[in-house]
Protein backbone atom coordinates (compact mmCIF):
# COMPACT_ATOMS: atom_id res chain seq x y z
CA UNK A 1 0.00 0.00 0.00
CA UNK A 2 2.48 2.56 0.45
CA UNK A 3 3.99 2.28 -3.09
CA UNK A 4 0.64 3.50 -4.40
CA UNK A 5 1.45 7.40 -4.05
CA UNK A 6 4.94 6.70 -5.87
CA UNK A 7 2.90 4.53 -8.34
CA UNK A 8 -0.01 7.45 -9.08
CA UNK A 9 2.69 9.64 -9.39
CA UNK A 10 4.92 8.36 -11.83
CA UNK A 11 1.43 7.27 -13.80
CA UNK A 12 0.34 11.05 -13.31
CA UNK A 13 3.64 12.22 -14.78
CA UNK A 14 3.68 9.93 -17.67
CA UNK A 15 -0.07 10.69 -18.91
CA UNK A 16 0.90 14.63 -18.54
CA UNK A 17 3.83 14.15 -20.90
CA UNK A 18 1.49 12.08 -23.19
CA UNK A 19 -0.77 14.77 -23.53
CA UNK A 20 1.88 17.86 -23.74
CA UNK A 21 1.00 19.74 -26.19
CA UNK A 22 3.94 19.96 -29.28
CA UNK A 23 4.69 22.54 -32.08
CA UNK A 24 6.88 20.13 -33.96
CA UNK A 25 9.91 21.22 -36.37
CA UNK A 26 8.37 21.52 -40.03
CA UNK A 27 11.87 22.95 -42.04
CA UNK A 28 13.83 19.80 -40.19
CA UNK A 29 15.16 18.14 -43.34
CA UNK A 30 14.79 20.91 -45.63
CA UNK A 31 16.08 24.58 -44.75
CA UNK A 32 18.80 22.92 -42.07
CA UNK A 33 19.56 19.38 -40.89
CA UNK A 34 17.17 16.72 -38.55
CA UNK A 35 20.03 14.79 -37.72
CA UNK A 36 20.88 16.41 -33.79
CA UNK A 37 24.40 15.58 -34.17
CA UNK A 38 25.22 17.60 -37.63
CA UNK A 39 22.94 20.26 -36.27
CA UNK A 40 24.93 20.79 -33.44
CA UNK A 41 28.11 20.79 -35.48
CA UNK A 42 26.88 23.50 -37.59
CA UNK A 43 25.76 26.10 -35.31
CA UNK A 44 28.48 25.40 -33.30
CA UNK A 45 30.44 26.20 -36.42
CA UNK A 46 28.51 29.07 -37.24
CA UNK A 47 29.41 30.26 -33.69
CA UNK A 48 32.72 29.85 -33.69
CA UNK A 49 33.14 31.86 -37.07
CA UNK A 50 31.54 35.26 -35.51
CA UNK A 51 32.99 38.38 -35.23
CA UNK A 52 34.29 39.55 -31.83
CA UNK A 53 32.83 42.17 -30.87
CA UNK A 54 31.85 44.38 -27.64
CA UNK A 55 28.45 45.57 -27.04
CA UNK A 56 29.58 47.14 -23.23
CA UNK A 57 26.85 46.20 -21.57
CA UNK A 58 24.47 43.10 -21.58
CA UNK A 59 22.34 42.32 -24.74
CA UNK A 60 18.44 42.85 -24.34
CA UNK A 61 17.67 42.06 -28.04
CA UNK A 62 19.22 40.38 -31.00
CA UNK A 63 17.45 40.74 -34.90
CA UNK A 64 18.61 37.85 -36.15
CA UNK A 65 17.77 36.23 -40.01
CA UNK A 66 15.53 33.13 -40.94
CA UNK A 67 16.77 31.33 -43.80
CA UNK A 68 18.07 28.35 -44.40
CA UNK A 69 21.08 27.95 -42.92
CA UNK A 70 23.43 26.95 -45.89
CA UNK A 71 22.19 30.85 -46.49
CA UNK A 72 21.95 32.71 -43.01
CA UNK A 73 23.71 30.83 -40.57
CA UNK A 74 27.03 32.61 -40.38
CA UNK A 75 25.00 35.75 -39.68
CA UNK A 76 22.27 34.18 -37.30
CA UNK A 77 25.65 33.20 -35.55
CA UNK A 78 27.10 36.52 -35.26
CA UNK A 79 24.21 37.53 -33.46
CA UNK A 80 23.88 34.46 -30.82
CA UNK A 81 27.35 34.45 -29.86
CA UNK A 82 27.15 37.18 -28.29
CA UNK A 83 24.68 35.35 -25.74
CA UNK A 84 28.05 33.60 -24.42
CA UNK A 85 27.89 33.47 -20.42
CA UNK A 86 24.89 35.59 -20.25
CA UNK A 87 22.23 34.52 -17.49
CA UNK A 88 19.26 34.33 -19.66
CA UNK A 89 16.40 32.09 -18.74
CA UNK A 90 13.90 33.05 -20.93
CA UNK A 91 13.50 33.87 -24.74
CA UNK A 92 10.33 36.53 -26.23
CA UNK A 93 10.77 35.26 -30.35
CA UNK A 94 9.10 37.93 -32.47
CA UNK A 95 8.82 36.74 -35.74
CA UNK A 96 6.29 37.96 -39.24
CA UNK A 97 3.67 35.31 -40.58
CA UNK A 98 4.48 34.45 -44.35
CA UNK A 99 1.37 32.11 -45.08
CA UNK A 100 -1.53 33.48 -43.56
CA UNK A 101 -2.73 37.03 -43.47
CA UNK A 102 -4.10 38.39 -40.29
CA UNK A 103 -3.85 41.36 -37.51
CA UNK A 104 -2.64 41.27 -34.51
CA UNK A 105 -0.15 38.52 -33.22
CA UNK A 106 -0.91 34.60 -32.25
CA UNK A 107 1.03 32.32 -29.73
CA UNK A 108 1.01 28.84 -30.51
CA UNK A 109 -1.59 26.74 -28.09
CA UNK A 110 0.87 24.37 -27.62
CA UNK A 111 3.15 23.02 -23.97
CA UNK A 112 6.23 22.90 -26.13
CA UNK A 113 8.33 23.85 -29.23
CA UNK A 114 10.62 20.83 -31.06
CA UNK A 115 13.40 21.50 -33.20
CA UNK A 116 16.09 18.15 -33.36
CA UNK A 117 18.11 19.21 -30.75
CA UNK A 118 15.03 18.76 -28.10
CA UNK A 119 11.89 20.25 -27.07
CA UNK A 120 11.79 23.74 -25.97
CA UNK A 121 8.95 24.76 -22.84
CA UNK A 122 6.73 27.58 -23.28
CA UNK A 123 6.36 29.98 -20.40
CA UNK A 124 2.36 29.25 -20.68
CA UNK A 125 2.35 31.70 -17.26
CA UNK A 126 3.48 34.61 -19.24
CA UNK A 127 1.61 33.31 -22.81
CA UNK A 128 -1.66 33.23 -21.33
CA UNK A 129 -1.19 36.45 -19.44
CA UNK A 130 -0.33 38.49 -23.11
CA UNK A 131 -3.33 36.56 -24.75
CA UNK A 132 -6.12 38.63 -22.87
CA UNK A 133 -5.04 40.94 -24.69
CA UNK A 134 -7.48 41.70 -27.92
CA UNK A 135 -4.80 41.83 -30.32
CA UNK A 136 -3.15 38.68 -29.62
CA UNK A 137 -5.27 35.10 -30.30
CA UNK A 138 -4.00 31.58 -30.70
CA UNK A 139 -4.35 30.60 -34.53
CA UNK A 140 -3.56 27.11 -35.45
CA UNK A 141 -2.72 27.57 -39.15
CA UNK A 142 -0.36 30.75 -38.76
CA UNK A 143 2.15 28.11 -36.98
CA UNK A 144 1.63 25.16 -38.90
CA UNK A 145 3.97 25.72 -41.88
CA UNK A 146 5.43 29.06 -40.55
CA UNK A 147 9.46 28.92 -40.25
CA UNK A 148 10.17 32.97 -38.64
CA UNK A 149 10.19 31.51 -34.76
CA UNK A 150 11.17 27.83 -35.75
CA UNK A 151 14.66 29.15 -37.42
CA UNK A 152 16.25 30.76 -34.42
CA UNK A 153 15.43 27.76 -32.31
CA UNK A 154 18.30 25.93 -32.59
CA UNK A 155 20.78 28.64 -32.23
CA UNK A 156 19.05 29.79 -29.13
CA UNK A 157 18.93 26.07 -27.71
CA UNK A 158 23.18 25.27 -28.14
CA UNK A 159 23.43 28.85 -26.67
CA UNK A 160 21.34 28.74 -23.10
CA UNK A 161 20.43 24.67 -23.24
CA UNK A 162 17.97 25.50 -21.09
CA UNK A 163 15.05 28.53 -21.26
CA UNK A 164 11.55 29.21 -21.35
CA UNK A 165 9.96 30.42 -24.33
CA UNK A 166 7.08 33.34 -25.42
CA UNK A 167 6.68 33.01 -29.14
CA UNK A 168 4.81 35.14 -31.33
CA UNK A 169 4.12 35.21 -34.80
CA UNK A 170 2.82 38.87 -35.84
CA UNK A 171 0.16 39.48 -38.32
CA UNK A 172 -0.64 42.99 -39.65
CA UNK A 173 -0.65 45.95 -37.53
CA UNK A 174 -2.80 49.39 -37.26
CA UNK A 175 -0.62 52.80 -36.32
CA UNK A 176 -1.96 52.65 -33.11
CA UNK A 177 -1.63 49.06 -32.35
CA UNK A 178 2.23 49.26 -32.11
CA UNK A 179 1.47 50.66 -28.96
CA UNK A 180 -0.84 48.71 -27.33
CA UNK A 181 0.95 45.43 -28.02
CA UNK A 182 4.48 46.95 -26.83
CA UNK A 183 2.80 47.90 -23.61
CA UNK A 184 1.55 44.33 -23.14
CA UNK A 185 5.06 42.56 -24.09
CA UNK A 186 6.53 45.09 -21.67
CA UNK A 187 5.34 43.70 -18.71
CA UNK A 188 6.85 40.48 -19.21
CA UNK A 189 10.96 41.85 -20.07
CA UNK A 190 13.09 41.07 -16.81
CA UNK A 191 17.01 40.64 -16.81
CA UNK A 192 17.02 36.96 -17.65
CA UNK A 193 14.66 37.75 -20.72
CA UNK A 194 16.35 38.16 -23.99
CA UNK A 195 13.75 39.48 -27.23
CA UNK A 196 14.83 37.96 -30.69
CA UNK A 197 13.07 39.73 -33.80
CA UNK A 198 13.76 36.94 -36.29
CA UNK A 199 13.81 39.18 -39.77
CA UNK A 200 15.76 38.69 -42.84
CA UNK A 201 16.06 42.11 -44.67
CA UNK A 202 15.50 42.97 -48.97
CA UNK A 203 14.01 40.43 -51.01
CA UNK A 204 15.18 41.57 -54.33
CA UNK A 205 14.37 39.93 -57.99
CA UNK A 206 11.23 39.33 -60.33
CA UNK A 207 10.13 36.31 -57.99
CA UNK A 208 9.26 38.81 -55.27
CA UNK A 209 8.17 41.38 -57.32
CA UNK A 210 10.61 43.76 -56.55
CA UNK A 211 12.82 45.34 -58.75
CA UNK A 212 12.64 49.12 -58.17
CA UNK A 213 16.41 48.92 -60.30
CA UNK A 214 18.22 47.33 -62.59
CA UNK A 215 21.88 48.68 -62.60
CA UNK A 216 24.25 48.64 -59.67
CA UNK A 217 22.28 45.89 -58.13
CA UNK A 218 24.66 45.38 -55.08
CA UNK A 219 25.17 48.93 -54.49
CA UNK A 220 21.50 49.81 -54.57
CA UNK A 221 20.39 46.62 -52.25
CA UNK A 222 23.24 47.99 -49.61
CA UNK A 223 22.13 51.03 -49.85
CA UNK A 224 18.48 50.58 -49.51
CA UNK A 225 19.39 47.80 -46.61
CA UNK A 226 21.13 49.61 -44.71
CA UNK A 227 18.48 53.16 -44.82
CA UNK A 228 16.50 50.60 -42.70
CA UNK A 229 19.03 49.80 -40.15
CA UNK A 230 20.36 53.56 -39.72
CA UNK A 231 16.46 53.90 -38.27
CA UNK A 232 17.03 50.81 -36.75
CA UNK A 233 20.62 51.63 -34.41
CA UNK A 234 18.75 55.09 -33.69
CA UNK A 235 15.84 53.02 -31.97
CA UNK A 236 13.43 55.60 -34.66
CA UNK A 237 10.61 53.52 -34.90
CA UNK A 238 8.16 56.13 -36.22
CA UNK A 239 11.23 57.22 -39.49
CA UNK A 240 11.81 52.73 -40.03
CA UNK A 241 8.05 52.45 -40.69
CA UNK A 242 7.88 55.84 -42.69
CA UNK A 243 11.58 54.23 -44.49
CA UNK A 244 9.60 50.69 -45.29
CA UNK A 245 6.60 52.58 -46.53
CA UNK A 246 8.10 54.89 -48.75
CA UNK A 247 10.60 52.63 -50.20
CA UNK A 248 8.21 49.84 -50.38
CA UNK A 249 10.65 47.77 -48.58
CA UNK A 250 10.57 43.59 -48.54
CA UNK A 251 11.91 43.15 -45.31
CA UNK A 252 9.68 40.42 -44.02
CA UNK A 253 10.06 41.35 -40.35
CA UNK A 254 9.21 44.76 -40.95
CA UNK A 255 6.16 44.69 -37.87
CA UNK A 256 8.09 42.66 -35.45
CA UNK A 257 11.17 45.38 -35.97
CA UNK A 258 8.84 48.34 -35.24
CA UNK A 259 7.26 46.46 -31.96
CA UNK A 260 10.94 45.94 -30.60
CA UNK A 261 11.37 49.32 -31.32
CA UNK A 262 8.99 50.75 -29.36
CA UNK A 263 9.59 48.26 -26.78
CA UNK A 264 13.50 48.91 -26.20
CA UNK A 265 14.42 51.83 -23.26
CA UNK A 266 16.09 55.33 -24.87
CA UNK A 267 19.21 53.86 -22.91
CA UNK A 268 19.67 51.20 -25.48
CA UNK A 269 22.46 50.97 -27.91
CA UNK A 270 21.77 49.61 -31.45
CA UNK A 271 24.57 47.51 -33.16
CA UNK A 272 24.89 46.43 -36.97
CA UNK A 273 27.16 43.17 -36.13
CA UNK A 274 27.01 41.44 -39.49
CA UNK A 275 25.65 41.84 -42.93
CA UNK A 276 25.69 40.23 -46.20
CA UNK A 277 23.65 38.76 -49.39
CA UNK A 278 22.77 35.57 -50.71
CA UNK A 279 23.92 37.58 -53.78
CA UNK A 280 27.29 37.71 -52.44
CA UNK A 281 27.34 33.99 -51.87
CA UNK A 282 26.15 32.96 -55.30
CA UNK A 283 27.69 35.89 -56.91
CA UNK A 284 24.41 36.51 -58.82
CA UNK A 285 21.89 39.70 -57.56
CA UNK A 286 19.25 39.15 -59.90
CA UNK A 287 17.65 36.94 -56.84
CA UNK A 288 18.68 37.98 -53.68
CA UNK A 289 17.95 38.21 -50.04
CA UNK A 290 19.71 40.47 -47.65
CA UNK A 291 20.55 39.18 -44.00
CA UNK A 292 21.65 41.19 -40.59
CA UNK A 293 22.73 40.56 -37.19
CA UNK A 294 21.71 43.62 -35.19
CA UNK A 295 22.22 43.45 -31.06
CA UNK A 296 20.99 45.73 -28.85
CA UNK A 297 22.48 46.75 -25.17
CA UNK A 298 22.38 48.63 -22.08
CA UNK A 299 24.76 49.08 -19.91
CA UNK A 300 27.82 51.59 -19.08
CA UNK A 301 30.76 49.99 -20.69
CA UNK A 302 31.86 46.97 -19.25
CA UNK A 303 34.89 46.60 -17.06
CA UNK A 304 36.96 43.73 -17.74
CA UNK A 305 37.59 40.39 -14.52
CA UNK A 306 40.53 42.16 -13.76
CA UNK A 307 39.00 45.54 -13.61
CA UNK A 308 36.58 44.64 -11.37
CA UNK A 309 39.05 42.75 -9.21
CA UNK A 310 41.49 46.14 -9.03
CA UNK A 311 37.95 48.22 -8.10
CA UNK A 312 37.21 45.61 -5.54
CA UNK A 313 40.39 45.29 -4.09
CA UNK A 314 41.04 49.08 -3.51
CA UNK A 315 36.78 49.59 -1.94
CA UNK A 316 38.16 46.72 0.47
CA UNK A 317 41.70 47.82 1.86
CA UNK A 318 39.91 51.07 2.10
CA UNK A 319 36.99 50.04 4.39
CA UNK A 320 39.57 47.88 6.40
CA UNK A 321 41.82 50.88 7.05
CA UNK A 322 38.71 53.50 7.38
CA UNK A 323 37.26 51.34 10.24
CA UNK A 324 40.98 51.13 11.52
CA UNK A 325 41.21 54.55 11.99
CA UNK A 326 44.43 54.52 9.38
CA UNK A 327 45.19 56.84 6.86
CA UNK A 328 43.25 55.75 3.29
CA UNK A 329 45.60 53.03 1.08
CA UNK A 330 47.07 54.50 -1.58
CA UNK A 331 47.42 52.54 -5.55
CA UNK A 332 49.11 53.01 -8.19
CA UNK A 333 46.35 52.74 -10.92
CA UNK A 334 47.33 52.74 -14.87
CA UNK A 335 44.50 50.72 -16.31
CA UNK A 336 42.64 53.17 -18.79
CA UNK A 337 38.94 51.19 -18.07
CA UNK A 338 39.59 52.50 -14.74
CA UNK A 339 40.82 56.31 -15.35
CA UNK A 340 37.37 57.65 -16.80
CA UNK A 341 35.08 59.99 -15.21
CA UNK A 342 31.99 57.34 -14.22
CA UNK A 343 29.01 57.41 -11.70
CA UNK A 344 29.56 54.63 -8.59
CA UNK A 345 27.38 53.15 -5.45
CA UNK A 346 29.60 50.68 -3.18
CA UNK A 347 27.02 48.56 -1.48
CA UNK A 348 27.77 47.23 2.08
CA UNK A 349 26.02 43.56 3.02
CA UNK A 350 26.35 41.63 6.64
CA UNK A 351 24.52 38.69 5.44
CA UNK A 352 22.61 39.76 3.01
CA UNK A 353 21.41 42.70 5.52
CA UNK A 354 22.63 46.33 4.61
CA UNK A 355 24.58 48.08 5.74
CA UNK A 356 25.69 50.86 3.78
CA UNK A 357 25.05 52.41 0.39
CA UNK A 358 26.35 55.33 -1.20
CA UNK A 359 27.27 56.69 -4.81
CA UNK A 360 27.28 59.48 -7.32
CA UNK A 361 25.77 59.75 -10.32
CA UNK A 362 28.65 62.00 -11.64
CA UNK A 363 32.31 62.53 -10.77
CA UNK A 364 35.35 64.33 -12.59
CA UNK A 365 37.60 61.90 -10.34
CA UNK A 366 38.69 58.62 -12.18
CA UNK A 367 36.81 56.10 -11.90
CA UNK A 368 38.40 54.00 -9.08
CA UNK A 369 39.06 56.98 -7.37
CA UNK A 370 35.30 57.32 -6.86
CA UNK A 371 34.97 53.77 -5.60
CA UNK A 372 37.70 54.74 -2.73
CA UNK A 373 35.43 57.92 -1.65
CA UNK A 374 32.23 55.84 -1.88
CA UNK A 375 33.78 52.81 0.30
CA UNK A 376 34.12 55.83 3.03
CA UNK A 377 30.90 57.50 2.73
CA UNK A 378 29.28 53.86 2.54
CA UNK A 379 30.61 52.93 5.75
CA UNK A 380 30.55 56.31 7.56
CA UNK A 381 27.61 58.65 5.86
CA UNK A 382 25.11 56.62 5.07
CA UNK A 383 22.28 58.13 7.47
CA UNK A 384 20.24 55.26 8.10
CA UNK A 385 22.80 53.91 9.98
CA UNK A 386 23.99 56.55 11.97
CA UNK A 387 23.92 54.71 15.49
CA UNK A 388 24.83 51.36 14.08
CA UNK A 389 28.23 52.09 11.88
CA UNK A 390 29.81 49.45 10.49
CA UNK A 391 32.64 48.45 13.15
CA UNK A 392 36.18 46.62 12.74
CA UNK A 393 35.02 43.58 13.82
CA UNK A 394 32.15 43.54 11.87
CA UNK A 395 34.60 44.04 8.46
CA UNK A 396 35.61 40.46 7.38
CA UNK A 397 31.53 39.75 7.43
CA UNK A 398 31.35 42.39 5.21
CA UNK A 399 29.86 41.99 0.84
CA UNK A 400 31.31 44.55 -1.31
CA UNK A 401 29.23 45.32 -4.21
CA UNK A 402 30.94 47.91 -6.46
CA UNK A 403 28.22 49.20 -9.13
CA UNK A 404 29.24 51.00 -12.37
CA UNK A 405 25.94 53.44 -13.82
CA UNK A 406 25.87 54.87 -17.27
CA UNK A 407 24.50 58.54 -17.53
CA UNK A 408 20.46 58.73 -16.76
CA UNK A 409 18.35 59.37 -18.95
CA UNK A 410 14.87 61.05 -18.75
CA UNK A 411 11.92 59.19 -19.41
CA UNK A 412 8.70 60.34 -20.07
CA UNK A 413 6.55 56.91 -20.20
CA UNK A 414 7.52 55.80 -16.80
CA UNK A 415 7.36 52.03 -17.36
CA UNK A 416 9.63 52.11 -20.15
CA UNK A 417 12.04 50.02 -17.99
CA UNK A 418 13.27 46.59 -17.68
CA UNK A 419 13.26 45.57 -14.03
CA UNK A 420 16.47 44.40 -12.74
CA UNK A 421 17.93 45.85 -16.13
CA UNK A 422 17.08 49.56 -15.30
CA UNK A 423 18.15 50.92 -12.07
CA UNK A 424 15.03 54.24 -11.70
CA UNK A 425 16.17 58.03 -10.15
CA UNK A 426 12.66 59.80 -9.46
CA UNK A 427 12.62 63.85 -8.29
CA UNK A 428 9.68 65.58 -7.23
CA UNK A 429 9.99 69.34 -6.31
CA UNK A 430 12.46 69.02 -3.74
CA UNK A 431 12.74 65.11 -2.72
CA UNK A 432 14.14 63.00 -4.74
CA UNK A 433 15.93 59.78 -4.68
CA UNK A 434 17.17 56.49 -6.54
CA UNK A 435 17.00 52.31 -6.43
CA UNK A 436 19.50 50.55 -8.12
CA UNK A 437 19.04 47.94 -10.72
CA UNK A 438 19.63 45.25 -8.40
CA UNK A 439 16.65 46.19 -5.95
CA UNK A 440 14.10 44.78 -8.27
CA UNK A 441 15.60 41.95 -8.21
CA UNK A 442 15.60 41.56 -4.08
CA UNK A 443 12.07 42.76 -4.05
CA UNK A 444 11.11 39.93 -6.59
CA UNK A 445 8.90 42.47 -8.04
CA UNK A 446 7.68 44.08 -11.39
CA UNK A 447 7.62 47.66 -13.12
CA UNK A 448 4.76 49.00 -10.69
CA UNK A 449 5.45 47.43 -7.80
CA UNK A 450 9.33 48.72 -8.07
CA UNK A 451 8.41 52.21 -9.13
CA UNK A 452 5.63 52.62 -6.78
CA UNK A 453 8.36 50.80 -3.60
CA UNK A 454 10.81 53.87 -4.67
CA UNK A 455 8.33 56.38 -4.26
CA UNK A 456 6.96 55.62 -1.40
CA UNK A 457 9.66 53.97 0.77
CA UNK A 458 12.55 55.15 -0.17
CA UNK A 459 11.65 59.29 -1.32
CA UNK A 460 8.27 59.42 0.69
CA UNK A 461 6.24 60.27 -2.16
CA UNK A 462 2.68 58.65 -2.40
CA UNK A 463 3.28 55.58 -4.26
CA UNK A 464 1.18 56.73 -7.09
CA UNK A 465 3.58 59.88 -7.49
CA UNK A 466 5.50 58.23 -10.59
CA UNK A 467 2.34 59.13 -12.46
CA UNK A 468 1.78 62.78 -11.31
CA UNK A 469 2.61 65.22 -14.49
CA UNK A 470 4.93 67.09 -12.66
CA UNK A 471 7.24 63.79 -11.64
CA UNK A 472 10.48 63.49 -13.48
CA UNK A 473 11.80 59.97 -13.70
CA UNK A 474 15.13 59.19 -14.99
CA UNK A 475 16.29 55.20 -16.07
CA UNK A 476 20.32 54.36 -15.98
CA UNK A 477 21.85 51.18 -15.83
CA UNK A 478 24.47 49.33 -13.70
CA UNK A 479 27.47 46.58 -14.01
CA UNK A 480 26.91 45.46 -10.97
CA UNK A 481 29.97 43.03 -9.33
CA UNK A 482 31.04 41.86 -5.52
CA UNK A 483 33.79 39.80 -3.94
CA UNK A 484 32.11 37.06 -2.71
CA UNK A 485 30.26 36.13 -6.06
């Protein structure tokens, strides 16, 4: 009798894994391999072969191409290396519909994604929550056949090996749709949430109807190619969908692009990291399709490991002489990361309880400099811990967090933010005051819930105050490191 609840379970299990529900892979054997092995082989491949390049800061979006791989994949791979030893846990795909003409967008009623290299779990949580809205629905034929999400699978599965996915496949959107659906996808962008627009860029030739010239084929595609990523890099969504109208432009992802747009901070930087034609591969324009890795970031510049173990080093000789009573450590600093003029908080943990927290925003000190003042004023100055200082034999308990902030930047919709991404700096006449990126994250909470905390804990504003008309909020972002991670 008492193997019957092991027994039920292991039955219960089985029948739920019977009954998941499966998208499987339809371009398995034709645009890339369904043999798992080969697969792997090739986007490793693919991976290996990108460019090296630094976005300073952590990548919130990637536009990556759909083709077949023999076509797109050393530009698909561009973009996903840069995913390397990134924390991200779940993936948003954007991607256009190419068979079936509708409006709005449509997630997949399905448990689960397949591709060759596995099957890939939806976050049905976070799908469910974005279909109440009217503009999304679940349409069975728009995923049937449709390749825009399947494509970047794989990639996105040797990358992470293990993630959550929120796939849609856009339809047709109204002016003022863009809007509505950005605010819904909004809600569900975190700092372990990466958004892929899968897009490939011109179709040129007779078979899709476009040939607005004949001469300079190359030339003209590059040109016209990359009108729509200038828009792109300056996050213009309003000038890319006046660019594709006017120009009558066959990029495929075209409504995906301007959601993302509209979606992504002001903070975010825009990078072109590769681009080419399947002209240039076949050596024949008359047919061909343009493709183009584009990453976007936030972030203040990244310090390198042994930046960040220099910064960490001189914030803790400092607080062990400071609480000493000895004179301040002096360094002999020649590292040029560490010479610029940036904004710094040193955070002070017993524990995981604080005990200290102070920074600028500003300084015309070099930058480690400002971490040696702000390991003092973090362990003497920070008011709310006026009669219970940090003491000597407290030190060795001590977490250092040193974190790094970009400039802010002035907002005005004050939920364009990604929690845990976005630290927020809110002034109100004459209170004012600031939460660092990393306080989301501790609170476990979301956009209102953070914004509405700051305002009402931390300035002593009503927690409504983020919405007054006269409330300024500012978003910057952090590279955010300690000595006991």
């Amino acid at each position: 009798m008492k193997m019957w609840p092991v027994f039920l379970l292991i039955l219960v299990t089985a029948c739920d894994a019977q009954n998941a529900r499966v998208r499987p892979a339809a371009k398995a054997g034709t645009w890339y391999t369904k043999d798992a092995k080969k697969l792997r082989k090739e986007i490793e491949g693919y991976l290996a072969a990108a460019p090296k390049v630094r976005l300073g800061g952590p990548p919130v979006a990637l536009i990556s191409p759909h083709a077949g791989y023999q076509y797109s994949g050393r530009c698909a791979g561009a973009a996903y290396a840069l995913l390397r030893g990134r924390d991200i846990r779940r993936v948003m795909v954007l991607g256009p519909t190419h068979h079936v003409a509708f409006r709005g967008a449509s997630i997949a009623d399905v448990d689960f994604y397949e591709t060759p290299l596995g099957k890939i779990p939806l976050d049905r949580k976070a799908c469910d929550a974005i279909l109440k809205s009217p503009l999304v629905r679940s349409l069975a034929a728009v995923h049937k056949d449709e390749h825009s999400l399947e494509m970047e699978l794989p990639f996105l599965q040797v990358m992470l090996k293990k993630f959550e996915l929120i796939p849609l496949v856009l339809g047709l959107l109204r002016e003022e749709d863009y809007a509505k659906l950005t605010a819904v996808l909004r809600d569900h962008l975190d700092a372990h949430t990466l958004v892929v627009v899968s897009s490939d860029f011109t179709h040129y030739g007779r078979m899709f109807r476009y040939t607005p010239f004949v001469t300079n084929i190359r030339d003209n595609i590059d040109k016209l190619d990359k009108g729509a990523i200038g828009h792109i890099l300056k996050l213009d969504a309003a000038g890319f969908r006046k660019y594709c109208a006017d120009k009558k432009a066959t990029i495929c992802g075209r409504v995906p692009i301007g959601v993302l747009l509209q979606m992504l901070s002001p903070d975010c930087r825009g990078m072109l990291v590769k681009y080419y034609m399947s002209g240039d591969l076949e050596r024949d324009y008359s047919h061909s399709v343009s493709y183009a890795s584009v990453a976007f970031a936030v972030g203040p510049g990244e310090v390198s490991p042994a930046g960040r173990k220099v910064l960490l080093d001189v914030a803790r000789k400092t607080l062990r002489a400071t609480l000493a009573g000895k004179d301040l450590p002096t360094f002999d600093i020649k590292g040029k990361e560490l010479l610029v003029n940036r904004g710094v908080f040193v955070t002070y943990k017993n524990r995981g309880r604080l005990r200290g927290c102070i920074g600028h925003f500003y300084s015309k000190e070099p930058l480690w400099k400002l971490v040696q003042q702000m390991a003092v004023a973090s362990a003497t100055q920070d008011r709310r811990f006026k009669d219970n200082l940090i003491t000597a034999k407290e030190e060795p308990d001590i977490d250092i967090q040193v974190s790094i902030l970009s400039p802010r930047t002035r907002i005005k919709d004050p939920l364009n933010f990604i929690v845990g991404v976005h630290g927020l700096y809110i002034r109100r006449g004459r209170k004012a005051g600031t939460y660092l990126p990393q306080v989301a994250t501790e609170l476990k909470c979301d956009n209102r819930t953070f914004i509405a905390h700051l305002c009402r804990f931390k300035i002593g504003l009503p927690a409504d105050a983020w919405q007054y008309g006269d409330t300024e909020v500012y978003i910057y972002s952090a590279q955010v490191f300690g000595d006991k991670e």
